[in-house]
Structures are given as C-alpha cells and as structure tokens.
C-alpha atoms as a PDB file:
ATOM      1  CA  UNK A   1      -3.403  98.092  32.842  1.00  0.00           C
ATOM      2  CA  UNK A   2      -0.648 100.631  33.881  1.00  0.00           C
ATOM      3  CA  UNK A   3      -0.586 103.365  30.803  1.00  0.00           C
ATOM      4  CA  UNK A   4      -3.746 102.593  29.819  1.00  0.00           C
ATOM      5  CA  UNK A   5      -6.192 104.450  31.870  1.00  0.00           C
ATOM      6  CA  UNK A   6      -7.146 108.025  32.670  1.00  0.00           C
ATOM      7  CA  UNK A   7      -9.624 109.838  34.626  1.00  0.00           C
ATOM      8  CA  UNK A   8     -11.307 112.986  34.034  1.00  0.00           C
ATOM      9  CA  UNK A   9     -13.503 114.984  35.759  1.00  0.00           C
ATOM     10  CA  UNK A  10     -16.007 117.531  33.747  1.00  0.00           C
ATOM     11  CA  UNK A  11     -16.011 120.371  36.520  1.00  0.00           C
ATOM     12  CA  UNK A  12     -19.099 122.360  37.885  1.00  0.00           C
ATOM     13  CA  UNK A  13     -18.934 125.088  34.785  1.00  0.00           C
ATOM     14  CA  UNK A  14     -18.615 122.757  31.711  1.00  0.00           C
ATOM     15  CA  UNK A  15     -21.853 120.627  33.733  1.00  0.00           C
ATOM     16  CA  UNK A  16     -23.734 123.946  34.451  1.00  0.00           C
ATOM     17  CA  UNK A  17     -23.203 125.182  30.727  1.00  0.00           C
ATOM     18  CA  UNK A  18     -24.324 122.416  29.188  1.00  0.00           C
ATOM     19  CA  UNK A  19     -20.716 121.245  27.499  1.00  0.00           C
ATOM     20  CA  UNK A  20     -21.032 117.829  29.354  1.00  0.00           C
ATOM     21  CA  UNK A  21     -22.361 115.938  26.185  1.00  0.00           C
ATOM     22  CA  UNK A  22     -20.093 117.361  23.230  1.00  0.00           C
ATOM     23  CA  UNK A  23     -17.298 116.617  26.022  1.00  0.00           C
ATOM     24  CA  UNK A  24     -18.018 113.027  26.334  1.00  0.00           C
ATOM     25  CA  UNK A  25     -18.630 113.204  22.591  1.00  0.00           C
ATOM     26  CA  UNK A  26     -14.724 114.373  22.125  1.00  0.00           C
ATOM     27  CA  UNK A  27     -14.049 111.909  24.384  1.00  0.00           C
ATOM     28  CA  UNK A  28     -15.486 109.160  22.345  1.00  0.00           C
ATOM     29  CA  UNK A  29     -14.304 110.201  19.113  1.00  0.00           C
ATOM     30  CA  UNK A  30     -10.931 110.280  20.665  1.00  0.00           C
ATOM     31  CA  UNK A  31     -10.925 106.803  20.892  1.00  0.00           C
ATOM     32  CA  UNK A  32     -11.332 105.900  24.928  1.00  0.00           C
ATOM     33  CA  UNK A  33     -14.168 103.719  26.046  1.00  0.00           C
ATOM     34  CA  UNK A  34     -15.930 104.775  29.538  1.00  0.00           C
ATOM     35  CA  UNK A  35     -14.857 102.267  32.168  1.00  0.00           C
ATOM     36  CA  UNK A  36     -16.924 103.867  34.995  1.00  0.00           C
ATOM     37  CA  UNK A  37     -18.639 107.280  35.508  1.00  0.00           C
ATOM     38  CA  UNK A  38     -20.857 108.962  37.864  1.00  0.00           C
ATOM     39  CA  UNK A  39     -22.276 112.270  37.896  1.00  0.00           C
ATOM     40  CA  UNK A  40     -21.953 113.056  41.574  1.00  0.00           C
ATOM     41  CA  UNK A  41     -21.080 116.579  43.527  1.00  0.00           C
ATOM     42  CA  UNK A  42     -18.021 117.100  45.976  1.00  0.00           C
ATOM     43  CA  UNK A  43     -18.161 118.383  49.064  1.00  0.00           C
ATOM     44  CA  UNK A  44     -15.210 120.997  50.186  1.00  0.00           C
ATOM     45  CA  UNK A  45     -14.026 118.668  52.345  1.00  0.00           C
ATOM     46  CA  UNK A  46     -13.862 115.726  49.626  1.00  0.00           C
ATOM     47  CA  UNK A  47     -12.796 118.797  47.079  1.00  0.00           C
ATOM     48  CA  UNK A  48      -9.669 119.061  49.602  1.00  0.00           C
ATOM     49  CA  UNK A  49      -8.619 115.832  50.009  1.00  0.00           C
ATOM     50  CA  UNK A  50      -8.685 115.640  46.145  1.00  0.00           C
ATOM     51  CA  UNK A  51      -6.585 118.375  45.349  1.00  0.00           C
ATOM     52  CA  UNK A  52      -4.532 117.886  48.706  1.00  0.00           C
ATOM     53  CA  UNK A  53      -1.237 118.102  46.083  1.00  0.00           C
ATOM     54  CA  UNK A  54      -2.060 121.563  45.489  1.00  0.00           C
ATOM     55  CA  UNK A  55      -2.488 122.831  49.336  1.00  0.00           C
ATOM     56  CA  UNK A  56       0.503 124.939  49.792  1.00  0.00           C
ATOM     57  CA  UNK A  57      -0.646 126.812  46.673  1.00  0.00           C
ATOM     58  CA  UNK A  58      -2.165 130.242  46.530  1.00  0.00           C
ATOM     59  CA  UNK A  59      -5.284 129.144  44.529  1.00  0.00           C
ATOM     60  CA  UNK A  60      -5.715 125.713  46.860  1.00  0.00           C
ATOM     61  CA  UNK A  61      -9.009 127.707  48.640  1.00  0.00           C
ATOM     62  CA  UNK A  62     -10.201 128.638  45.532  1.00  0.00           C
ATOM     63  CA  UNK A  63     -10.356 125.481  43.882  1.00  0.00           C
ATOM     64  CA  UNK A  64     -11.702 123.786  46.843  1.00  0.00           C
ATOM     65  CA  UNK A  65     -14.878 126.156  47.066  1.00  0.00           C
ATOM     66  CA  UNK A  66     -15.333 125.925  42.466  1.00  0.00           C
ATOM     67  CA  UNK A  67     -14.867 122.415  42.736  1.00  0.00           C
ATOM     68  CA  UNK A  68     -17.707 121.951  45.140  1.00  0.00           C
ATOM     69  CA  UNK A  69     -19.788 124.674  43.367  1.00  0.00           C
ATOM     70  CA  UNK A  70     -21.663 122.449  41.687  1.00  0.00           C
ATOM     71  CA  UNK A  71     -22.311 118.940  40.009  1.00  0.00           C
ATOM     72  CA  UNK A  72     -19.037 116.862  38.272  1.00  0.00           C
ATOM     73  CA  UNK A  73     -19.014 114.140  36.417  1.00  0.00           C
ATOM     74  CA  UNK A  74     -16.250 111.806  36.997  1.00  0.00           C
ATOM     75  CA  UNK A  75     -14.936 109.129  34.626  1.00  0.00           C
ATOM     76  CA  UNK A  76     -12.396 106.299  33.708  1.00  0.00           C
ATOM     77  CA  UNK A  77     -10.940 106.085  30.541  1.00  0.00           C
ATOM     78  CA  UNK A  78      -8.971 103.761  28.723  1.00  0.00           C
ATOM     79  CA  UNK A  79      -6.936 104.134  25.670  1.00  0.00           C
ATOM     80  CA  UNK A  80      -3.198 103.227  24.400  1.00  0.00           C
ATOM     81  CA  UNK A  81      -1.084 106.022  25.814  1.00  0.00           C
ATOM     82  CA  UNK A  82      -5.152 107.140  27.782  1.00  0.00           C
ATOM     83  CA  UNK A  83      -3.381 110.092  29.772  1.00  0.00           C
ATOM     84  CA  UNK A  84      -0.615 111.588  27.787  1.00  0.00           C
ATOM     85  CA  UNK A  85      -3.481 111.278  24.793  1.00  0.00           C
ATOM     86  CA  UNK A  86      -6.512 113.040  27.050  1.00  0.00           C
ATOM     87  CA  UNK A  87      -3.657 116.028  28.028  1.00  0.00           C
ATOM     88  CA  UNK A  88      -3.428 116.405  24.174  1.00  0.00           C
ATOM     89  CA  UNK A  89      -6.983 116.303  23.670  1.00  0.00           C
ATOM     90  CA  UNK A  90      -8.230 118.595  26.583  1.00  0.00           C
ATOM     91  CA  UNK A  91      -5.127 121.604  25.939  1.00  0.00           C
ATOM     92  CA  UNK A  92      -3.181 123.479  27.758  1.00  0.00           C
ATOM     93  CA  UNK A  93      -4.409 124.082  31.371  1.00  0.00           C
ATOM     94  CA  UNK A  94      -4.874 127.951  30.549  1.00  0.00           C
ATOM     95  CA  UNK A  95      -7.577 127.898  27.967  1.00  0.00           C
ATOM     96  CA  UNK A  96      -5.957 131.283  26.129  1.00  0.00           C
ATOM     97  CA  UNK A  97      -2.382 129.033  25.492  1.00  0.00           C
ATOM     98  CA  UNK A  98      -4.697 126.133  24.359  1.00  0.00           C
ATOM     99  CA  UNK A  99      -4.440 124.329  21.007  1.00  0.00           C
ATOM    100  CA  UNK A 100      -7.271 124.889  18.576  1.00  0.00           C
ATOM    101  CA  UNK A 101      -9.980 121.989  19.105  1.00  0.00           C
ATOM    102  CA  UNK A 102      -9.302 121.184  22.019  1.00  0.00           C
ATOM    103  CA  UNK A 103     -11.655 120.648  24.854  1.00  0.00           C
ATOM    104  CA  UNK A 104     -10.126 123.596  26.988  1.00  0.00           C
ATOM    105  CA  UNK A 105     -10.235 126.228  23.999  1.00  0.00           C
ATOM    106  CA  UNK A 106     -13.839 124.626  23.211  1.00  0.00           C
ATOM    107  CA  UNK A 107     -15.450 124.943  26.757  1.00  0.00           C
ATOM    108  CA  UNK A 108     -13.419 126.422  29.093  1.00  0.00           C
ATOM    109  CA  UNK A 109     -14.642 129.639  30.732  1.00  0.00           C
ATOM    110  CA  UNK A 110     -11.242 130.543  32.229  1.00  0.00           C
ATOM    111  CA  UNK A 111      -7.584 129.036  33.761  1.00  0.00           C
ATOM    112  CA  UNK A 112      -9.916 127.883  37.205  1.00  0.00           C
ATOM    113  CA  UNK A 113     -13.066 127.126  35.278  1.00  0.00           C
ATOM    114  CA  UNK A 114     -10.991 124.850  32.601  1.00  0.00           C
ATOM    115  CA  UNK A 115     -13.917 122.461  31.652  1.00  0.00           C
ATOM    116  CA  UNK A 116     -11.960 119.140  32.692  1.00  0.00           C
ATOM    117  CA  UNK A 117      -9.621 117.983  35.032  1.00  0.00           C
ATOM    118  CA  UNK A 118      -7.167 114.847  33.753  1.00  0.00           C
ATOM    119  CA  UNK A 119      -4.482 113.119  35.107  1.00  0.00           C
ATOM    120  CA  UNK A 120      -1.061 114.224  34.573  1.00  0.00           C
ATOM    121  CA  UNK A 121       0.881 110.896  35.028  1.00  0.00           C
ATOM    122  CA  UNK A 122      -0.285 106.883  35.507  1.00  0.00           C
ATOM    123  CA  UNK A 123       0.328 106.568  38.726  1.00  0.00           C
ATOM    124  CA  UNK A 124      -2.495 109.691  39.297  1.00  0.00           C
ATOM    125  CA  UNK A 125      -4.716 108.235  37.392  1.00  0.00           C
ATOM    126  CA  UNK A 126      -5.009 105.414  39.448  1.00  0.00           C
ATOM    127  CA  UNK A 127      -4.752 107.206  42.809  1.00  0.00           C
ATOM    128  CA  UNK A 128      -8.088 109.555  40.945  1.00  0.00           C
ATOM    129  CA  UNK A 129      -9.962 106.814  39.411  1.00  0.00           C
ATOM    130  CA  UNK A 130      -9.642 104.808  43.085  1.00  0.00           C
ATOM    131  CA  UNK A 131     -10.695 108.283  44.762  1.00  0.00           C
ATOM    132  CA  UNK A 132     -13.755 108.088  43.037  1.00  0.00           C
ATOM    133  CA  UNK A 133     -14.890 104.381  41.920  1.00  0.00           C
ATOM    134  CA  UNK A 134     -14.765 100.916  43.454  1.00  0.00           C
ATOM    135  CA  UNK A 135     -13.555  97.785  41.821  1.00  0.00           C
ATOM    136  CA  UNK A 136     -17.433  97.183  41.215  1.00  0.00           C
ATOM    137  CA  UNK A 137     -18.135  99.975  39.664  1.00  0.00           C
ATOM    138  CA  UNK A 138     -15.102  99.571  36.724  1.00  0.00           C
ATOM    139  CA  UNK A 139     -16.285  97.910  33.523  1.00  0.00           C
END
C-alpha cells in the first residue's frame, strides 16, 4: 500500500483548543478514510525517540517537552497520493507562510505549536504509523 498511507498526529495545542474535530472533519472531506487512531499522550522519552531525526537540531528539546505537554491524537490515513495530499492540506510548516484553508493557517497557534504533524515521504509514514499502531489495530 506504498503511496497510499499517511499519518498525522493532532499535537497537544490543536487537542487542548478544541480544533481536534473540525481537523478530522478536513481530514474527511479531504478524502482519506481513518485506518487506525488513538488519542493517547507521549512521554518525553517516547516524544524523543519520535523525533530522534531532529536531535542535532536547536529546537530538538523543545519539541520533546510540547510534544509531551499534553494529549495527541494519532492517526493513519489512506488516500491516492495520502502524504504529498495531507502536506497540501495541512500548509506550510510555519503557519504565517501557510496557504489559505489550510489546517496550519486554520489552527495553528505558532511554527512549534503547528496543529498537526504529517509525514513528509512514504517510507515515514510507515516508520510513524508502525511507531504508533500494531497490525491489529489497522483497519
């Protein structure tokens, strides 16, 4: 199912504001169907081996303690095309260079507090969506 699934996380902000449902909503209009989801909360340990890529990086610390802030909800998606389709629906990662409509100009608070996290490429979709959910929990 290579090119045809994405995951997404709605981060502790978007879930604490109340944006979770008009999110999914998008989502759904969009045209991807929920293969698994979970609303669940990271610890900063789990937070840091999910964002291991960005270690090296200046705002690595940062994102470890917002992404374990609060509740997330994680979830598969699957679509044609799923992740270079959810990139055009969720915007630019910077909610100020962010197209009109989309879920980052929507519901984003700021460039850490961006509403949603989604996969940049297939292969991270699948290394995300295993991160998160077991063969049993995919529908």
């Amino acid at each position: 199912m290579n090119g045809n699934l994405t995951f997404t996380m709605i981060k502790p902000t978007a879930f604490k504001n109340n944006s979770a449902g008009a999110i999914l909503k998008m989502i759904n209009e969009a045209g991807f169907v929920i293969k698994a989801m979970k609303l669940t909360r990271l610890t900063p340990e789990l937070a840091g081996e999910f964002y291991a890529v960005h270690k090296a990086r200046p705002f690595y610390g940062e994102l470890v303690e917002f992404m374990s802030s609060g509740p997330i909800i994680a979830a598969l998606l699957e679509k044609e095309n799923a992740v270079e389709d959810y990139r055009t629906l969720i915007g630019a990662t910077n909610p100020e260079n962010a197209a009109d409509g989309t879920i980052r100009k929507l519901y984003a608070t700021n460039l850490q507090q961006n509403a949603v996290h989604g996969s940049d490429s297939d292969d991270n979709a699948n290394i995300e969506a295993d991160f998160f959910f077991s063969k049993m929990e995919r529908f």
